[in-house]
PDB file of N, CA and C in Angstrom:
ATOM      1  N   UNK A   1      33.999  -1.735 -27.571  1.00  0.00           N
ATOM      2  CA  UNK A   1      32.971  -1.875 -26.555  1.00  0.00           C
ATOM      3  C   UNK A   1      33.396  -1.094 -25.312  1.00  0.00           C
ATOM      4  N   UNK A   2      32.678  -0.250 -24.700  1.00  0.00           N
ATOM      5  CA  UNK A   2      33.139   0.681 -23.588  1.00  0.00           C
ATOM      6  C   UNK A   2      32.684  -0.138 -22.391  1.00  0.00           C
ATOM      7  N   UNK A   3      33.339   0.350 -21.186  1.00  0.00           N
ATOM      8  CA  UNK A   3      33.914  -0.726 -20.181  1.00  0.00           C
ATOM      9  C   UNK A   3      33.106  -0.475 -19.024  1.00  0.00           C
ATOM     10  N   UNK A   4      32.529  -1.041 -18.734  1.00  0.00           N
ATOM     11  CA  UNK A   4      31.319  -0.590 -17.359  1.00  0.00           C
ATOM     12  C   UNK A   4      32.191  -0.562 -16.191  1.00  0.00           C
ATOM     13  N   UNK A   5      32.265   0.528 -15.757  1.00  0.00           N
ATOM     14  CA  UNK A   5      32.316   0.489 -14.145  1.00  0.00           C
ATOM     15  C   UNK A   5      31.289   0.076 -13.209  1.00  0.00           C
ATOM     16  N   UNK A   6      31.207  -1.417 -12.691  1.00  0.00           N
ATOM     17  CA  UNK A   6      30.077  -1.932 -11.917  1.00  0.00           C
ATOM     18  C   UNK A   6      29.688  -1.218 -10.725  1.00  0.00           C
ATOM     19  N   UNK A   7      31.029  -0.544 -10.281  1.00  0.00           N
ATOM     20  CA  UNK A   7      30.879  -0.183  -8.982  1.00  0.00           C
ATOM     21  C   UNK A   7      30.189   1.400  -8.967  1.00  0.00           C
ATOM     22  N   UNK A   8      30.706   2.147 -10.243  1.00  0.00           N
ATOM     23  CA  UNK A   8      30.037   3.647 -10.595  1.00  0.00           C
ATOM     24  C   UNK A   8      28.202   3.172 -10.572  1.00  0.00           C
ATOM     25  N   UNK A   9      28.043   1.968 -11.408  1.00  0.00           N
ATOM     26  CA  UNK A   9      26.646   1.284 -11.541  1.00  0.00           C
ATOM     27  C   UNK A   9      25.735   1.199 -10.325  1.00  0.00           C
ATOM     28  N   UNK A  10      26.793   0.617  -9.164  1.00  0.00           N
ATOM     29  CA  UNK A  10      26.441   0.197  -8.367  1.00  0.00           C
ATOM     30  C   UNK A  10      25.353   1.090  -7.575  1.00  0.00           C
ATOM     31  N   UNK A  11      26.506   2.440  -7.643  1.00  0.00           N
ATOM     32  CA  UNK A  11      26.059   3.572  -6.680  1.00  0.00           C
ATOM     33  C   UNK A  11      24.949   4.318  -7.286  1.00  0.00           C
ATOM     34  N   UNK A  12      25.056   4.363  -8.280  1.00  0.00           N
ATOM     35  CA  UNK A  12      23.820   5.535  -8.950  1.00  0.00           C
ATOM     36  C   UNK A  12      22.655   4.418  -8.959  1.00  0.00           C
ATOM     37  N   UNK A  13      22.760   2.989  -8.684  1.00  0.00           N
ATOM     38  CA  UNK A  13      21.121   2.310  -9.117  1.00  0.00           C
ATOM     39  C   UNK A  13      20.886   2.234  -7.479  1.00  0.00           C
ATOM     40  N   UNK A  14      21.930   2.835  -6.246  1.00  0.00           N
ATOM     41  CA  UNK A  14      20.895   2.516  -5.180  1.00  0.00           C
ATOM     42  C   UNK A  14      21.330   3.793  -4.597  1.00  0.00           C
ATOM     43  N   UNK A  15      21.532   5.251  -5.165  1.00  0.00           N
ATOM     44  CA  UNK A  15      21.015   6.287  -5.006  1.00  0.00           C
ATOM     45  C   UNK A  15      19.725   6.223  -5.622  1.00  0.00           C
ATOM     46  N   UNK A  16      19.307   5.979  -6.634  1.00  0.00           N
ATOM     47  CA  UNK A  16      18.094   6.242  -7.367  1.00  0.00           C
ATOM     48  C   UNK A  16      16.741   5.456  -6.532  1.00  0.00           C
ATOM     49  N   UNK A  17      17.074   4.123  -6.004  1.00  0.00           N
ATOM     50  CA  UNK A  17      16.439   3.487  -5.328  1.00  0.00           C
ATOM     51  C   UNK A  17      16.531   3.749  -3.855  1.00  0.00           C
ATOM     52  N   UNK A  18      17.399   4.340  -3.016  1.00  0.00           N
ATOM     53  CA  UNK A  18      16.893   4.614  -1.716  1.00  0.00           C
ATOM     54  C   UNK A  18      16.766   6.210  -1.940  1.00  0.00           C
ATOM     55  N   UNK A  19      16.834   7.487  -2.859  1.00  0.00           N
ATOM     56  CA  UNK A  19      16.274   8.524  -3.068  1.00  0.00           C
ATOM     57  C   UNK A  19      14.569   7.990  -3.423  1.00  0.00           C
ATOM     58  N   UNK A  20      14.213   7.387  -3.931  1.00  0.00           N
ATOM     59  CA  UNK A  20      12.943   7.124  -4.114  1.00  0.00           C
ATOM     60  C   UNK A  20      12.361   6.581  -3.117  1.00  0.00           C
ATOM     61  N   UNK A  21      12.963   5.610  -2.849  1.00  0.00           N
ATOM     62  CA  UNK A  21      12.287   5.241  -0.991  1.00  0.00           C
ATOM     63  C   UNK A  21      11.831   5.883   0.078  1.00  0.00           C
ATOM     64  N   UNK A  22      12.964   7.008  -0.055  1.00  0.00           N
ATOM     65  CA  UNK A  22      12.989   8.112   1.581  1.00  0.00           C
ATOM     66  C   UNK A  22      11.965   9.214   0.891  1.00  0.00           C
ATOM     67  N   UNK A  23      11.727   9.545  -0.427  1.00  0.00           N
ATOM     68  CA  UNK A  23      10.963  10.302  -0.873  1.00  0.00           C
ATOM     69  C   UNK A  23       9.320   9.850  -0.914  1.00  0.00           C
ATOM     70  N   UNK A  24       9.308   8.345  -1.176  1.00  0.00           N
ATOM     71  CA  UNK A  24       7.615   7.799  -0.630  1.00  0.00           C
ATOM     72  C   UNK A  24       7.583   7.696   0.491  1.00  0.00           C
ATOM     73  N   UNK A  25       8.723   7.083   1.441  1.00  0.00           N
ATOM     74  CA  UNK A  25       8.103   6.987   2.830  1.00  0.00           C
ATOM     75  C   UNK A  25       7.793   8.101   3.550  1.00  0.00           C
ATOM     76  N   UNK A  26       8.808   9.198   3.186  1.00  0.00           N
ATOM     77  CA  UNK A  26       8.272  10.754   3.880  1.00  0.00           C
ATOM     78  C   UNK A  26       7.261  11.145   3.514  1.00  0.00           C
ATOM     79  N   UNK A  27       6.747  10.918   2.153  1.00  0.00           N
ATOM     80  CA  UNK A  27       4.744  11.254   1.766  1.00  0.00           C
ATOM     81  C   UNK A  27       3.691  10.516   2.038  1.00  0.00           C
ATOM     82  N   UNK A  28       4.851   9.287   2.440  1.00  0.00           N
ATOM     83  CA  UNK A  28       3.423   8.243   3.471  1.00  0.00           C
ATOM     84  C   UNK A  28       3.066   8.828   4.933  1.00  0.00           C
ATOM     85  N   UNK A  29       3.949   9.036   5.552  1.00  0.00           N
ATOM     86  CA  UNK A  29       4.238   9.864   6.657  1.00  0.00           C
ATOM     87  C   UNK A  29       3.268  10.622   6.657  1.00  0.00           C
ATOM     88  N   UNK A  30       4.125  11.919   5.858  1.00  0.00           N
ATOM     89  CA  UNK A  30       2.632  13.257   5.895  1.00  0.00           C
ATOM     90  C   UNK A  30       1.049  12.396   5.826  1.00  0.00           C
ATOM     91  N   UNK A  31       1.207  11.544   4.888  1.00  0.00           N
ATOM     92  CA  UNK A  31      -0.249  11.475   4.083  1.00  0.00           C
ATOM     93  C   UNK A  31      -0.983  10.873   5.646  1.00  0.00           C
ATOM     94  N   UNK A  32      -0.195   9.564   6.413  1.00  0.00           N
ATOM     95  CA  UNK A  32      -0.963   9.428   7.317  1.00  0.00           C
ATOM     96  C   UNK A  32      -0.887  10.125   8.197  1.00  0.00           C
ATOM     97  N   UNK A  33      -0.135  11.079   8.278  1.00  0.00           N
ATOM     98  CA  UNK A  33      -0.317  12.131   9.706  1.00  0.00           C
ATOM     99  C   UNK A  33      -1.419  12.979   9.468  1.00  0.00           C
ATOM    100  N   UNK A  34      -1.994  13.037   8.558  1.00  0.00           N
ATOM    101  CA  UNK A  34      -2.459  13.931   8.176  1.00  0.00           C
ATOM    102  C   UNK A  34      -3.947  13.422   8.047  1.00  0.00           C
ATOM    103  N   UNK A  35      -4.249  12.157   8.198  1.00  0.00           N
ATOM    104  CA  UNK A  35      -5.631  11.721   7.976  1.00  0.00           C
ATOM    105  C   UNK A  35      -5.495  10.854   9.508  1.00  0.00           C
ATOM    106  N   UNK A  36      -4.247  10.495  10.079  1.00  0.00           N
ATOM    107  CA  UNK A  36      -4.569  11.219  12.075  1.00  0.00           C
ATOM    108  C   UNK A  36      -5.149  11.856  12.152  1.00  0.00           C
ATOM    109  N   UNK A  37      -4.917  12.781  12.262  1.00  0.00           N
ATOM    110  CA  UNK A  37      -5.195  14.344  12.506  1.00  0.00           C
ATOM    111  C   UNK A  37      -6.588  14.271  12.372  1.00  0.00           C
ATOM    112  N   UNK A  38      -7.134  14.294  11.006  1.00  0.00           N
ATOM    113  CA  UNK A  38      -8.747  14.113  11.106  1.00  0.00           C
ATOM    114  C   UNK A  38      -9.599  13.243  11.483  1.00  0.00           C
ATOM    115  N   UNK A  39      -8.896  11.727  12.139  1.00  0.00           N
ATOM    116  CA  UNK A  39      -9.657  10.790  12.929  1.00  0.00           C
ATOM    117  C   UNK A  39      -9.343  10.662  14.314  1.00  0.00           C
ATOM    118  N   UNK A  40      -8.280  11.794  14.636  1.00  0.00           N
ATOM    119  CA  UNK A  40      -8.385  12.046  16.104  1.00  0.00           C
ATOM    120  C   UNK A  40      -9.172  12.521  16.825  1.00  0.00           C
ATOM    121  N   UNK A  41      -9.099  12.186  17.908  1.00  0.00           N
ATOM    122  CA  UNK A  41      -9.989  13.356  19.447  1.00  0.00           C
ATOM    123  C   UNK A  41      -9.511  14.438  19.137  1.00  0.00           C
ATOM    124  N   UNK A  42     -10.597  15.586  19.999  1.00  0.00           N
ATOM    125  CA  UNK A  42     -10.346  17.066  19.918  1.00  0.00           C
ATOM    126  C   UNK A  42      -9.073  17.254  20.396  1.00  0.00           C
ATOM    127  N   UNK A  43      -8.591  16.657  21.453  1.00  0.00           N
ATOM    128  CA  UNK A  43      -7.558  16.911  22.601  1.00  0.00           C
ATOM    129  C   UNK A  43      -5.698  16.331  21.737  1.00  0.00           C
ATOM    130  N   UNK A  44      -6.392  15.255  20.745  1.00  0.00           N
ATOM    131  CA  UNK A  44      -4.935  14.590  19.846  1.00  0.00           C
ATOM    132  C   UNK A  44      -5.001  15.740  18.702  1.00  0.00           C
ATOM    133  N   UNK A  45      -6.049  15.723  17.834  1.00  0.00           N
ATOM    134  CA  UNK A  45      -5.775  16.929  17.182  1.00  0.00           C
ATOM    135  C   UNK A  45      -5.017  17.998  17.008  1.00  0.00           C
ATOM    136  N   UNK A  46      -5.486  18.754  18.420  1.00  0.00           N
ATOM    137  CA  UNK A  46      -4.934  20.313  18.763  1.00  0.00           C
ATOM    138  C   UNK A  46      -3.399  19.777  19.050  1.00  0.00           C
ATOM    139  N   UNK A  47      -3.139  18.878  19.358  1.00  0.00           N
ATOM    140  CA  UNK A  47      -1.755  18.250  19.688  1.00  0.00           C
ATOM    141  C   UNK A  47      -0.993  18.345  18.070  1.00  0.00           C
ATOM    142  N   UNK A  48      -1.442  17.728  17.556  1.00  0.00           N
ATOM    143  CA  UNK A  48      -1.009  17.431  16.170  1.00  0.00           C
ATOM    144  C   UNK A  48      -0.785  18.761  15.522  1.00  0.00           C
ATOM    145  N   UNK A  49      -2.062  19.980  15.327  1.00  0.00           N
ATOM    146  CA  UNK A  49      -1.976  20.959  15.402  1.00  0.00           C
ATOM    147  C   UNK A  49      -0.720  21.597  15.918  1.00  0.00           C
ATOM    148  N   UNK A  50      -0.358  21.831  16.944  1.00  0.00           N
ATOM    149  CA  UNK A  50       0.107  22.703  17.659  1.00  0.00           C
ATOM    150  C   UNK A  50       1.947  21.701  17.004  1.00  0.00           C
ATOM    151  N   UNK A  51       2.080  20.543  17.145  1.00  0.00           N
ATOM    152  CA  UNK A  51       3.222  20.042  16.674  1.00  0.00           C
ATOM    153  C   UNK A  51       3.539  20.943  15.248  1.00  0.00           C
ATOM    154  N   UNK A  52       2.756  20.528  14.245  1.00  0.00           N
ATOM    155  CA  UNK A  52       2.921  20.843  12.635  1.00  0.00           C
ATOM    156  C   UNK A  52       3.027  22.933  12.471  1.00  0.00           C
ATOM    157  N   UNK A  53       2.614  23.434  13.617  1.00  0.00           N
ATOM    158  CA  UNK A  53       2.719  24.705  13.648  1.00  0.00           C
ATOM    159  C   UNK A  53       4.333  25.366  14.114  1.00  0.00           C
ATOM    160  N   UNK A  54       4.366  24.684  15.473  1.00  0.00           N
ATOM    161  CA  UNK A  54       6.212  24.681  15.888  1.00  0.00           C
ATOM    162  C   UNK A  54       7.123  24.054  14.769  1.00  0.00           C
ATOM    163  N   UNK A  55       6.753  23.330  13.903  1.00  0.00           N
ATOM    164  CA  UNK A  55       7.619  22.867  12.819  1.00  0.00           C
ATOM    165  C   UNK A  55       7.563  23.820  12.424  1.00  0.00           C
ATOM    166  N   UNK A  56       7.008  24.392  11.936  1.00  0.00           N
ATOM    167  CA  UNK A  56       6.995  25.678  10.698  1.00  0.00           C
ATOM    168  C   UNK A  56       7.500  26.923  10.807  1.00  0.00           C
ATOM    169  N   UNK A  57       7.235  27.015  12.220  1.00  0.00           N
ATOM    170  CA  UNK A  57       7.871  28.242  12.875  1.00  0.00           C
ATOM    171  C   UNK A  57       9.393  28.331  13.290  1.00  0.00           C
ATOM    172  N   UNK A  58       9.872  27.061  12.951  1.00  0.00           N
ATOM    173  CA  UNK A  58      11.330  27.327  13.443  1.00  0.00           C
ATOM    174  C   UNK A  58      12.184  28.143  12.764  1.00  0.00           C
ATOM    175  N   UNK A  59      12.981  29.277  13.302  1.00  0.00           N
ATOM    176  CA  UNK A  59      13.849  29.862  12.045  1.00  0.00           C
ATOM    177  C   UNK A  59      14.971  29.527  11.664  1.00  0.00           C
ATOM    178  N   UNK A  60      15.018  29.164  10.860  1.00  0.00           N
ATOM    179  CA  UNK A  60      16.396  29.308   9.977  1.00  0.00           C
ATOM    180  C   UNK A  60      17.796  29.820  10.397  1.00  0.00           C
ATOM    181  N   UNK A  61      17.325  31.179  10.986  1.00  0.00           N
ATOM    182  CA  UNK A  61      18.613  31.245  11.741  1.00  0.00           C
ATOM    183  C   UNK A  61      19.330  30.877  12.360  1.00  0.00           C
ATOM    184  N   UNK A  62      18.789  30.160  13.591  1.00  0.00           N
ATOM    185  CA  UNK A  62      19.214  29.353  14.554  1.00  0.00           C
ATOM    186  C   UNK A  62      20.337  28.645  13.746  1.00  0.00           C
ATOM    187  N   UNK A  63      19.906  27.498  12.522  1.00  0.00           N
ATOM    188  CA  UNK A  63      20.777  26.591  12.213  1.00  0.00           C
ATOM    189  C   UNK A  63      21.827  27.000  10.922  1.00  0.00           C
ATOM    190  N   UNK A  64      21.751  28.364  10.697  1.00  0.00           N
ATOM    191  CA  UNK A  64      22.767  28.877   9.801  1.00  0.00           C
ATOM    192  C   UNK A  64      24.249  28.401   9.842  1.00  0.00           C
ATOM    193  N   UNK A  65      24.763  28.634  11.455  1.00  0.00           N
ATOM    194  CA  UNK A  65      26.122  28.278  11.326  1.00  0.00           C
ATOM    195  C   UNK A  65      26.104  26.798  11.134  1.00  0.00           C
ATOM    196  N   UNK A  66      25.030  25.796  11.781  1.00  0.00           N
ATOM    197  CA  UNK A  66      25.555  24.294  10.991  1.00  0.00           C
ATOM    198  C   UNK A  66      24.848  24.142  10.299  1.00  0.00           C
ATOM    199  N   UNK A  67      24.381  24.518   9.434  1.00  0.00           N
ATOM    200  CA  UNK A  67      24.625  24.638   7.677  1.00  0.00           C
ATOM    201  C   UNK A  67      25.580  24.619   7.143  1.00  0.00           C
ATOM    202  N   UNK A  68      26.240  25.785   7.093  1.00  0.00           N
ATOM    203  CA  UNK A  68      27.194  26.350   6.645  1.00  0.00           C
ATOM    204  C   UNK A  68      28.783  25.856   7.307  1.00  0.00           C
ATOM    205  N   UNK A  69      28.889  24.677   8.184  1.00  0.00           N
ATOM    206  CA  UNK A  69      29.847  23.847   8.854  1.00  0.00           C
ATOM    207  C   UNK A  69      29.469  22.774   7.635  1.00  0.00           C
ATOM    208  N   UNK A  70      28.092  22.337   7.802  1.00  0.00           N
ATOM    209  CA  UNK A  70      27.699  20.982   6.996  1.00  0.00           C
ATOM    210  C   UNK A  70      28.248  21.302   5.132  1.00  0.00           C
ATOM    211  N   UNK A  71      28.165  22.175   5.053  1.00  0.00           N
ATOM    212  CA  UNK A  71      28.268  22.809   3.975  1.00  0.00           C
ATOM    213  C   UNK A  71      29.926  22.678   3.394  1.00  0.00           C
ATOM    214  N   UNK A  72      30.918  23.709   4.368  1.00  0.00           N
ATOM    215  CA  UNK A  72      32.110  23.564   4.668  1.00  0.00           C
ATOM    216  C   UNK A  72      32.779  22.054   4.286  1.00  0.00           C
ATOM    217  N   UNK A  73      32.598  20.856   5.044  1.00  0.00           N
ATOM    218  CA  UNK A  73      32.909  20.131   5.843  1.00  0.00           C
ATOM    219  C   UNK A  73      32.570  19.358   3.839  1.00  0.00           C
ATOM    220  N   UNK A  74      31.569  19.156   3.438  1.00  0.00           N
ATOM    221  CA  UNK A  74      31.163  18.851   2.192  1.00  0.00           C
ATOM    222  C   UNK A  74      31.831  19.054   1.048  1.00  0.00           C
ATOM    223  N   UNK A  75      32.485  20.331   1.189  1.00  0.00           N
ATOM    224  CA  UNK A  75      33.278  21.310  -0.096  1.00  0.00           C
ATOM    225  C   UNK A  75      34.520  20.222   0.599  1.00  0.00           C
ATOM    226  N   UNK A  76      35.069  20.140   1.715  1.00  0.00           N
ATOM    227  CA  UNK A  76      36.601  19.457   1.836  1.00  0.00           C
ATOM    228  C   UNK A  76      36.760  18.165   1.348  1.00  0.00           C
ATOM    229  N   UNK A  77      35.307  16.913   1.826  1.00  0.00           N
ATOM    230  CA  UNK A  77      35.677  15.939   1.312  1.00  0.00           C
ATOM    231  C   UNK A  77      35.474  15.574   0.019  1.00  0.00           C
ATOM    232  N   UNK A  78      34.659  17.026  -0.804  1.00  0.00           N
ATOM    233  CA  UNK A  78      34.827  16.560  -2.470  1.00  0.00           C
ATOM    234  C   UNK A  78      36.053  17.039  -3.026  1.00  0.00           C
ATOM    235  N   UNK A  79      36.636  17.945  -2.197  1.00  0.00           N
ATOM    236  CA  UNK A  79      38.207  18.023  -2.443  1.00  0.00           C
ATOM    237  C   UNK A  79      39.646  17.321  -1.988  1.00  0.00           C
ATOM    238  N   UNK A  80      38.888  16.257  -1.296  1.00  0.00           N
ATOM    239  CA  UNK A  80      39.587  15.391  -1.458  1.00  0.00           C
ATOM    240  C   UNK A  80      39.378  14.284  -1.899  1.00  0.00           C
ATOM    241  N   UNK A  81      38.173  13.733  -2.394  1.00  0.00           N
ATOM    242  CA  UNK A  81      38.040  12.773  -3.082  1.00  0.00           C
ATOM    243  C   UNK A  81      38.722  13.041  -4.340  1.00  0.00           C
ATOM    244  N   UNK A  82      38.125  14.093  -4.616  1.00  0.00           N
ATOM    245  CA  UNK A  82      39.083  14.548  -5.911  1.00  0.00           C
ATOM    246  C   UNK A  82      40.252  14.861  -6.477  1.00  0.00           C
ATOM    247  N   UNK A  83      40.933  14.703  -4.688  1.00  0.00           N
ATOM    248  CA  UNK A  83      42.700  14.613  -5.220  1.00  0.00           C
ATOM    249  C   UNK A  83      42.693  12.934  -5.254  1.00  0.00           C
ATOM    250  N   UNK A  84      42.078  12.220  -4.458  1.00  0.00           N
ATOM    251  CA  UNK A  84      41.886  11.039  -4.542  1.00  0.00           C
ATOM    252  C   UNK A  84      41.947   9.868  -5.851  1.00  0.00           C
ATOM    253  N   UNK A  85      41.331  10.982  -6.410  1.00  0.00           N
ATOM    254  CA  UNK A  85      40.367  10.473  -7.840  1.00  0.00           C
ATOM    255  C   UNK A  85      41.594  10.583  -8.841  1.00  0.00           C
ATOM    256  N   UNK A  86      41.915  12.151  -8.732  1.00  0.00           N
ATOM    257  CA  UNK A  86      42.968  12.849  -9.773  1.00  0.00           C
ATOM    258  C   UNK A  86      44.210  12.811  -9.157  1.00  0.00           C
TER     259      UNK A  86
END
């Protein structure tokens, strides 16, 4: 009989369950921002508008180097979990 790790269990049944959470509540989000938007005033609208447009427009560049820190910083502690581990 092979030997459950409860605690390996643990983690993957509430990754799976708060990945699914943050993934409906962010499409509840849009969904009601988005039917705002069409039961707003002219004046909340263009607001809403003009928000969802500066989102879109931001570049990428700007946040390259912390990316690529976040990124960094990611590669070290799976290398050390993994001396950890091993």
């Amino acid at each position: 009989m092979p030997e459950i790790d409860l605690f390996s269990f643990y983690r993957r049944l509430l990754l799976i369950i708060l990945g699914s959470y943050s993934v409906i509540r962010l499409m509840l989000f849009i969904w009601r921002w988005q039917a705002d938007s069409l039961a707003a005033g002219r004046h909340e609208a263009r607001l809403r508008q003009w928000v969802e447009v500066s989102v879109l427009r931001v570049r990428m560049r700007r946040f390259t180097l912390s990316v690529l820190q976040i990124a960094l910083l990611t590669a070290i502690l799976g290398y050390v979990i993994w001396l950890q581990v091993g």
